[in-house]
C-alpha atoms as a PDB file:
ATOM      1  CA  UNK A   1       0.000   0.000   0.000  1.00  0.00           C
ATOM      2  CA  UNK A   2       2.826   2.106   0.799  1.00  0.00           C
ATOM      3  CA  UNK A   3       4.706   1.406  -2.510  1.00  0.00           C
ATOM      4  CA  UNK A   4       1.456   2.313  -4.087  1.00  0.00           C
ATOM      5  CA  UNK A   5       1.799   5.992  -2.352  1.00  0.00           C
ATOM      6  CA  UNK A   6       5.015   6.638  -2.929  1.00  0.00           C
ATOM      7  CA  UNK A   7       4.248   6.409  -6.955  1.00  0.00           C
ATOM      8  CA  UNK A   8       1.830   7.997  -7.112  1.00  0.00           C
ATOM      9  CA  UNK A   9       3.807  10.468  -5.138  1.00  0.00           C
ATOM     10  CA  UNK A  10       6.667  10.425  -7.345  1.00  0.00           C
ATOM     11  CA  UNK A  11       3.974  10.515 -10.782  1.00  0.00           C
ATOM     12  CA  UNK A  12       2.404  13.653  -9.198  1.00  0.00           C
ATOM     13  CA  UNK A  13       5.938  15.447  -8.636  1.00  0.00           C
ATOM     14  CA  UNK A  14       7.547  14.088 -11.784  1.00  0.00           C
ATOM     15  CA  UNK A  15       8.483  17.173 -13.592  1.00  0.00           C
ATOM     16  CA  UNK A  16       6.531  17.012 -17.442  1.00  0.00           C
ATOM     17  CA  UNK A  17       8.601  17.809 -20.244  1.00  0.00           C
ATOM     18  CA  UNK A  18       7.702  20.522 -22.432  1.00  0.00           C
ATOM     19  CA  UNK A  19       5.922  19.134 -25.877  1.00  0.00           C
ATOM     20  CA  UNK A  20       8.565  19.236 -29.192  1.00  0.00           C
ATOM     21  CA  UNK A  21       7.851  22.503 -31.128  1.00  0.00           C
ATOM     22  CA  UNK A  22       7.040  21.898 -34.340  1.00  0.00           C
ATOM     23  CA  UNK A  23       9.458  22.652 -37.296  1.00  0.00           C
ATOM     24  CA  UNK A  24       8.456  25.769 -39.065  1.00  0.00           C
ATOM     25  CA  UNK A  25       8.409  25.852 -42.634  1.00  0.00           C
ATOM     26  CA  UNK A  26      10.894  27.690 -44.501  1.00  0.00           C
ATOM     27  CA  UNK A  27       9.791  30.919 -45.380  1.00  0.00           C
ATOM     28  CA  UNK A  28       8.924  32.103 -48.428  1.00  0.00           C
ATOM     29  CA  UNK A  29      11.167  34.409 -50.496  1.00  0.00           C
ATOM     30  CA  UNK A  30      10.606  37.675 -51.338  1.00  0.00           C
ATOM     31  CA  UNK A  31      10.893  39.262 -55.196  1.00  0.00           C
ATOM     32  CA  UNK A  32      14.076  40.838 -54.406  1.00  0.00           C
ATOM     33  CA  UNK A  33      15.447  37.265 -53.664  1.00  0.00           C
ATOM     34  CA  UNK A  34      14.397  35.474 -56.619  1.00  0.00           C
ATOM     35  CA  UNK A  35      15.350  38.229 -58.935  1.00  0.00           C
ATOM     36  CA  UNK A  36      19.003  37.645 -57.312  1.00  0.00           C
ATOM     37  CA  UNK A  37      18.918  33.687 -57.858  1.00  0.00           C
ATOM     38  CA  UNK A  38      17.704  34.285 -61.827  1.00  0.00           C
ATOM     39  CA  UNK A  39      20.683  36.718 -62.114  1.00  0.00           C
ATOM     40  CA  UNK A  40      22.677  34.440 -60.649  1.00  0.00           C
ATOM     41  CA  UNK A  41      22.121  31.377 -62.565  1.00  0.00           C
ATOM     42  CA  UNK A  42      21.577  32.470 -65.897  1.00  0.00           C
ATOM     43  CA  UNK A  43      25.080  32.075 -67.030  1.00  0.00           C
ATOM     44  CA  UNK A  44      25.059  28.567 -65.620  1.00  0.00           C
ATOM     45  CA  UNK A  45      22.693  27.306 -66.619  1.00  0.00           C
ATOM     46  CA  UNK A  46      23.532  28.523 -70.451  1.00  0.00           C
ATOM     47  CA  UNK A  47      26.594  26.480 -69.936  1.00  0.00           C
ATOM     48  CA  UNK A  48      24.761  23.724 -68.383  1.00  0.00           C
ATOM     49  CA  UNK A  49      22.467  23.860 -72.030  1.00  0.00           C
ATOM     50  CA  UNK A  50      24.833  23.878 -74.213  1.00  0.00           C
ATOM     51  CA  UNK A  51      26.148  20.458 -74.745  1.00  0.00           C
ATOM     52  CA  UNK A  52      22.352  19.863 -74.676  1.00  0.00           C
ATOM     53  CA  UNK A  53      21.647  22.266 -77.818  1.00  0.00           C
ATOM     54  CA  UNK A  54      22.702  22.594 -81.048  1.00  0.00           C
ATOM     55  CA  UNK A  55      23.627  25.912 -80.664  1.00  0.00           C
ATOM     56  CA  UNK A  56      24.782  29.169 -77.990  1.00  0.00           C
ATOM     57  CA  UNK A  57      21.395  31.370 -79.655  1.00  0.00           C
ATOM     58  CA  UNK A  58      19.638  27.735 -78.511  1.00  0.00           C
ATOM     59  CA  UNK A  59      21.444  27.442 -75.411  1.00  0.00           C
ATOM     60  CA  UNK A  60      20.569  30.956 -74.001  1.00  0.00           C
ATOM     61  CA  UNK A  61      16.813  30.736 -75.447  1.00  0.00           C
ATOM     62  CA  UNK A  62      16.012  27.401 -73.664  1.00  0.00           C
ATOM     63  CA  UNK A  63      18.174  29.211 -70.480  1.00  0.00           C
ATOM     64  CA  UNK A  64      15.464  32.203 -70.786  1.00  0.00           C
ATOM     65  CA  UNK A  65      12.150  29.769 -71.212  1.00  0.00           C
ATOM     66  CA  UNK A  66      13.703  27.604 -68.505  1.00  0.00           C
ATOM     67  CA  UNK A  67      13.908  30.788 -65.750  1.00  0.00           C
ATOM     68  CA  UNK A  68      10.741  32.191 -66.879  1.00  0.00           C
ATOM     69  CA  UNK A  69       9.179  28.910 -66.446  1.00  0.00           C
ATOM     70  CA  UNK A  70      10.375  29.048 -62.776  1.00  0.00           C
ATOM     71  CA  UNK A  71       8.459  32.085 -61.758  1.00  0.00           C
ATOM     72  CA  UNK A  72       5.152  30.363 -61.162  1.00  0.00           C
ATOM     73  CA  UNK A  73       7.008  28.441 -58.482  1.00  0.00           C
ATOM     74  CA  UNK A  74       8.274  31.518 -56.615  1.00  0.00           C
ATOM     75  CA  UNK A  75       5.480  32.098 -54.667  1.00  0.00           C
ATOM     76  CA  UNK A  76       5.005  27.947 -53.783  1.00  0.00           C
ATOM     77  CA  UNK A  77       8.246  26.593 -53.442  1.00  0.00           C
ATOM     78  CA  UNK A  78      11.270  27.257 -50.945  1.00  0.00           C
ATOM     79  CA  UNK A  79      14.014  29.176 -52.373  1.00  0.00           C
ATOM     80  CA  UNK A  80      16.230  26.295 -51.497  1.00  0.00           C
ATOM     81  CA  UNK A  81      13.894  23.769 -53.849  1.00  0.00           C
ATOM     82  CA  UNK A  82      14.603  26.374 -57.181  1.00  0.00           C
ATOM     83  CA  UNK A  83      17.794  25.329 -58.519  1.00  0.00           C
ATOM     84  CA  UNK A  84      16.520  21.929 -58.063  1.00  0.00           C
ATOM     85  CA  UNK A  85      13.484  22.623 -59.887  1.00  0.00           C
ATOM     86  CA  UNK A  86      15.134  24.955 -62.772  1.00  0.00           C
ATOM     87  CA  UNK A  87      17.690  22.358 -64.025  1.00  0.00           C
ATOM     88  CA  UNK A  88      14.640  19.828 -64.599  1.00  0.00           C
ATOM     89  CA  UNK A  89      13.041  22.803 -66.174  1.00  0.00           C
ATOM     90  CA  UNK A  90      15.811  22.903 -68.439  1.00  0.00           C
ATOM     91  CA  UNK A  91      16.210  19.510 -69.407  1.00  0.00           C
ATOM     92  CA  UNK A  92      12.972  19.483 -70.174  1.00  0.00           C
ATOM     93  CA  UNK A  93      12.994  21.930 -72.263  1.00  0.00           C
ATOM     94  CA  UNK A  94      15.672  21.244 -74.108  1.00  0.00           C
ATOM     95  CA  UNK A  95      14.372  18.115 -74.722  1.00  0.00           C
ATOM     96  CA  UNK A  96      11.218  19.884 -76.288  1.00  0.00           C
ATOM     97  CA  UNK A  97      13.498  22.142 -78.123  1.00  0.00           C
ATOM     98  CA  UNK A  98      15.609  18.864 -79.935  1.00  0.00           C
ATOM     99  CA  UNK A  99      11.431  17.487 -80.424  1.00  0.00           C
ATOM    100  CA  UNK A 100      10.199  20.282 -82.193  1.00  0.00           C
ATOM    101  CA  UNK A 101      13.339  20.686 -84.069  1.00  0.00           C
ATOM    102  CA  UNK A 102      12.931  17.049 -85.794  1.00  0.00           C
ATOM    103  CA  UNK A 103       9.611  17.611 -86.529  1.00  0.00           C
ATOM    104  CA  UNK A 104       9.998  20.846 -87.778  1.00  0.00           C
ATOM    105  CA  UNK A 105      12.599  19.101 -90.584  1.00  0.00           C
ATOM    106  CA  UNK A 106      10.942  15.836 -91.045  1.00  0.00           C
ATOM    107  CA  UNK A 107       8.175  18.166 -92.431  1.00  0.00           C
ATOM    108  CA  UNK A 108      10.474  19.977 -94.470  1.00  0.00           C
ATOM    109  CA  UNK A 109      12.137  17.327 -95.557  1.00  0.00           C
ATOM    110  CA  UNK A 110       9.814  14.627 -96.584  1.00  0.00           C
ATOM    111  CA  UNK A 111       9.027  13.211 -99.618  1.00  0.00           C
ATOM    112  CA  UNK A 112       6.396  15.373-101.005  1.00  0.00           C
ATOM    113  CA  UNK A 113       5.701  12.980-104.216  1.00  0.00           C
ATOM    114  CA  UNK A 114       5.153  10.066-102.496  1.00  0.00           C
ATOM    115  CA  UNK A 115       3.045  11.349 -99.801  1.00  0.00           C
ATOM    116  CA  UNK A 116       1.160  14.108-102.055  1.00  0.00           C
ATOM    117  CA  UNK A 117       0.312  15.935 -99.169  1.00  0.00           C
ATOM    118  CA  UNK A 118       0.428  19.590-100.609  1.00  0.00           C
ATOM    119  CA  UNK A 119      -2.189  18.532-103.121  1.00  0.00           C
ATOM    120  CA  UNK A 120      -5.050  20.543-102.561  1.00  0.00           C
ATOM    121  CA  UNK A 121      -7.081  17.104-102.565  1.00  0.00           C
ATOM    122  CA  UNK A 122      -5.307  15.309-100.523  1.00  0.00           C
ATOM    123  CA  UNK A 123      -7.547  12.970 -98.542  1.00  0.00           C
ATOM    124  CA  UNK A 124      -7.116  12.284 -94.876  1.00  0.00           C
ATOM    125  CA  UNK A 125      -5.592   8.666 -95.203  1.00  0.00           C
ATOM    126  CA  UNK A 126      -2.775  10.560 -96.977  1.00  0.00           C
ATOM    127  CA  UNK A 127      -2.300  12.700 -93.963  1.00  0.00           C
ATOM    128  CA  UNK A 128      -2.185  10.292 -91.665  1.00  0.00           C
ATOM    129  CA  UNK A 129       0.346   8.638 -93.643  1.00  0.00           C
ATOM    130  CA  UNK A 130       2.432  11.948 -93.206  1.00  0.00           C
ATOM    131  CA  UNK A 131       2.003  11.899 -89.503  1.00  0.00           C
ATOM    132  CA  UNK A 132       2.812   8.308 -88.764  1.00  0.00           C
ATOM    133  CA  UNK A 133       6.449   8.831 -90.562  1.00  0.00           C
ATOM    134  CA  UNK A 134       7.090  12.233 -88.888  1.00  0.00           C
ATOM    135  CA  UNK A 135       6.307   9.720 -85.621  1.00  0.00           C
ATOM    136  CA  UNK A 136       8.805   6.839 -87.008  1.00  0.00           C
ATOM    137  CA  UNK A 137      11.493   8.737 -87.776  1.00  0.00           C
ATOM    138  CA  UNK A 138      11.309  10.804 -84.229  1.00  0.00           C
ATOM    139  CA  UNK A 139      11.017   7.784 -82.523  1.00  0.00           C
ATOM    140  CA  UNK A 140      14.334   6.362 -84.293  1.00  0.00           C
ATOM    141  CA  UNK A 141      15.814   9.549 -84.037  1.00  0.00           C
ATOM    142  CA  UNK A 142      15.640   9.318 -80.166  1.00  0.00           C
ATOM    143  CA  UNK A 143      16.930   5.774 -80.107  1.00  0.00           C
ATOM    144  CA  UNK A 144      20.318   6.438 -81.153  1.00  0.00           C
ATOM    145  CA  UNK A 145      23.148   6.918 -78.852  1.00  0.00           C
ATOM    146  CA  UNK A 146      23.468  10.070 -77.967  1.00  0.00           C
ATOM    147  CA  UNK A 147      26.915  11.332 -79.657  1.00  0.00           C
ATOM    148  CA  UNK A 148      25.115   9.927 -82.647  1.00  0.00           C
ATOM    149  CA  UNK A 149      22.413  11.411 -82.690  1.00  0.00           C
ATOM    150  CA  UNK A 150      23.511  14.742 -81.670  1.00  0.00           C
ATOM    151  CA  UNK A 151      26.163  14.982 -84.748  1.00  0.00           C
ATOM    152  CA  UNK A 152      23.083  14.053 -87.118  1.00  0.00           C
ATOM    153  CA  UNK A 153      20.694  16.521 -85.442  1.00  0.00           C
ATOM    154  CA  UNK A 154      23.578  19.256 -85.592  1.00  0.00           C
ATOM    155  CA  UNK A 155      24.032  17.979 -89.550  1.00  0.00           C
ATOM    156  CA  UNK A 156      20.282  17.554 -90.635  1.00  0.00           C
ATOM    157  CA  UNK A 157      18.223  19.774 -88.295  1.00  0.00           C
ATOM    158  CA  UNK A 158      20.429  22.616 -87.945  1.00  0.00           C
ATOM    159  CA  UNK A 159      22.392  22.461 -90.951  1.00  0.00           C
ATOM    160  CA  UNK A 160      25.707  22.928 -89.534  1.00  0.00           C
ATOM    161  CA  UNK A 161      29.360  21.610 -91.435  1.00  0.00           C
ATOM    162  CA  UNK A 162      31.133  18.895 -90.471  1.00  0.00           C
ATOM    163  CA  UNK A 163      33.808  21.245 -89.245  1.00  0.00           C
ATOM    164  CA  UNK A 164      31.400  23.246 -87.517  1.00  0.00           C
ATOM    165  CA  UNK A 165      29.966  19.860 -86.174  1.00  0.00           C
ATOM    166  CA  UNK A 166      33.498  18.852 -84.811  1.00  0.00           C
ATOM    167  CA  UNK A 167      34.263  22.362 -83.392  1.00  0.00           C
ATOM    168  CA  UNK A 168      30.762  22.392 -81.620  1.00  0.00           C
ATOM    169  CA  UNK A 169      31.326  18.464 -80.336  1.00  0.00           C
ATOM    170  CA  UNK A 170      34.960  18.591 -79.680  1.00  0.00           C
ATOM    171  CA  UNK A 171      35.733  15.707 -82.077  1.00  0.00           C
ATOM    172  CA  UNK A 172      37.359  15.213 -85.286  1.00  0.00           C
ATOM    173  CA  UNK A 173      35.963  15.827 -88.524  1.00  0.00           C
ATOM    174  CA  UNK A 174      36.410  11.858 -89.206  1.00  0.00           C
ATOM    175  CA  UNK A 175      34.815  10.903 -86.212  1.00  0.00           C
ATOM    176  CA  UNK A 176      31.922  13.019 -87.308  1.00  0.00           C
ATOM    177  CA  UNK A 177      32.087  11.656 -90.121  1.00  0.00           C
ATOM    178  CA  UNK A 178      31.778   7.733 -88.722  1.00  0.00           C
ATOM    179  CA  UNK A 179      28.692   9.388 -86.196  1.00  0.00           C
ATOM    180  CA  UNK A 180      27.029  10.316 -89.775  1.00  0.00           C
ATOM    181  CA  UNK A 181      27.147   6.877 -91.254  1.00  0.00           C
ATOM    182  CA  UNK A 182      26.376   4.747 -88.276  1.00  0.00           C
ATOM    183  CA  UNK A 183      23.245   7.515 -88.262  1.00  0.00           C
ATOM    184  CA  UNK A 184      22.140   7.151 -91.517  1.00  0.00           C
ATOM    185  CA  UNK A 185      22.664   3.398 -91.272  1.00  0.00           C
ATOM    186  CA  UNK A 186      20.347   2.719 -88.346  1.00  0.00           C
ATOM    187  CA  UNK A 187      17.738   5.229 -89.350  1.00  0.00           C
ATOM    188  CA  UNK A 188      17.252   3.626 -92.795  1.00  0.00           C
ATOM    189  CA  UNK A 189      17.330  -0.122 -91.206  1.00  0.00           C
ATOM    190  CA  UNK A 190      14.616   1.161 -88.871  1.00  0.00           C
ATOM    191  CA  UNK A 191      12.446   3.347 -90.985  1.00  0.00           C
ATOM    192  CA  UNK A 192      13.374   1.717 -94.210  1.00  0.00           C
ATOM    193  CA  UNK A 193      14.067   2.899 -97.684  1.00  0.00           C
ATOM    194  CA  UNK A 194      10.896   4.855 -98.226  1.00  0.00           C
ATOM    195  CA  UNK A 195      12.286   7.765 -96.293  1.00  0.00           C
ATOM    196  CA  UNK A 196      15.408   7.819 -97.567  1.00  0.00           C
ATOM    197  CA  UNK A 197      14.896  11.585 -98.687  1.00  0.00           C
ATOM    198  CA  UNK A 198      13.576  12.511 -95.065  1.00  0.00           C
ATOM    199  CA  UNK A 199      16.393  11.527 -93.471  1.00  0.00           C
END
């Protein structure tokens, strides 16, 4: 019985420790502050694009998208989440850049004869037709490695020389060259001979 008082004793006069304050949330930054961080990481992240572009006009434009893309997270994400966030930006739309690139020359570069598709009577079969090869030859674009398939983007998309192509690449002119064949190889074993203009 005693034993029984003397905890409850001790329960009573136990001292109770204070409840763990809860971790605030980082605050949110101000204008001024993300201002800074664009003008800081604009030259970055240029550098950053342009092994990923085909060229420095490309490089800063997809840099420019990327940080304007950022600003509708200002006001919901932590300043220490944006860099995070603005390099998958980036990548992202670079990718979209390289995309619309490919399209933009599979359309100018497909076989208008064979597809007929500037006829003013073309039906819609025929444009379908026209849209599933823009799709196969994306879709083997993408699947080559990528050294590859960044010389042949830099040599059929943007039109650049060979010795432009190894300048930009830091390779030899022969090694572009070899990229160029092994391209062209793959492409027409995937797509086959039909699109041999396209590509």
């Amino acid at each position: 019985m005693e034993a029984r008082a003397a905890m409850i004793r001790n329960r009573d006069n136990a001292t109770i420790a204070p409840a763990p304050e809860a971790p605030e949330s980082e605050p949110r930054a101000d204008k001024h502050s993300f201002d800074t961080f664009i003008r800081s990481q604009f030259h970055h992240l240029v550098q950053f694009l342009r092994s990923r572009t085909a060229s420095e006009q490309d490089a800063e434009d997809a840099a420019q998208e990327s940080l304007t893309k950022l600003l509708r997270y200002r006001d919901t994400e932590p300043a220490s989440a944006w860099k995070q966030l603005l390099y998958r930006i980036a990548l992202n739309t670079a990718h979209d850049q390289y995309r619309n690139a490919v399209i933009r020359h599979s359309f100018d570069h497909v076989a208008i004869e064979e597809l007929d598709i500037v006829a003013p009577e073309h039906s819609p079969e025929q444009g379908a037709i026209f849209d599933q090869e823009v799709m196969r030859i994306s879709i083997a674009i993408e699947s080559l490695p990528p050294k590859c398939q960044r010389v042949y983007i830099l040599k059929r998309v943007y039109g650049l020389s060979r010795v432009e192509i190894a300048e930009r690449c830091g390779i030899s002119v022969k090694m572009v060259e070899k990229h160029l064949a092994t391209a062209l190889a793959r492409l027409k074993s995937m797509v086959g001979n039909s699109s041999t203009d396209t590509l």
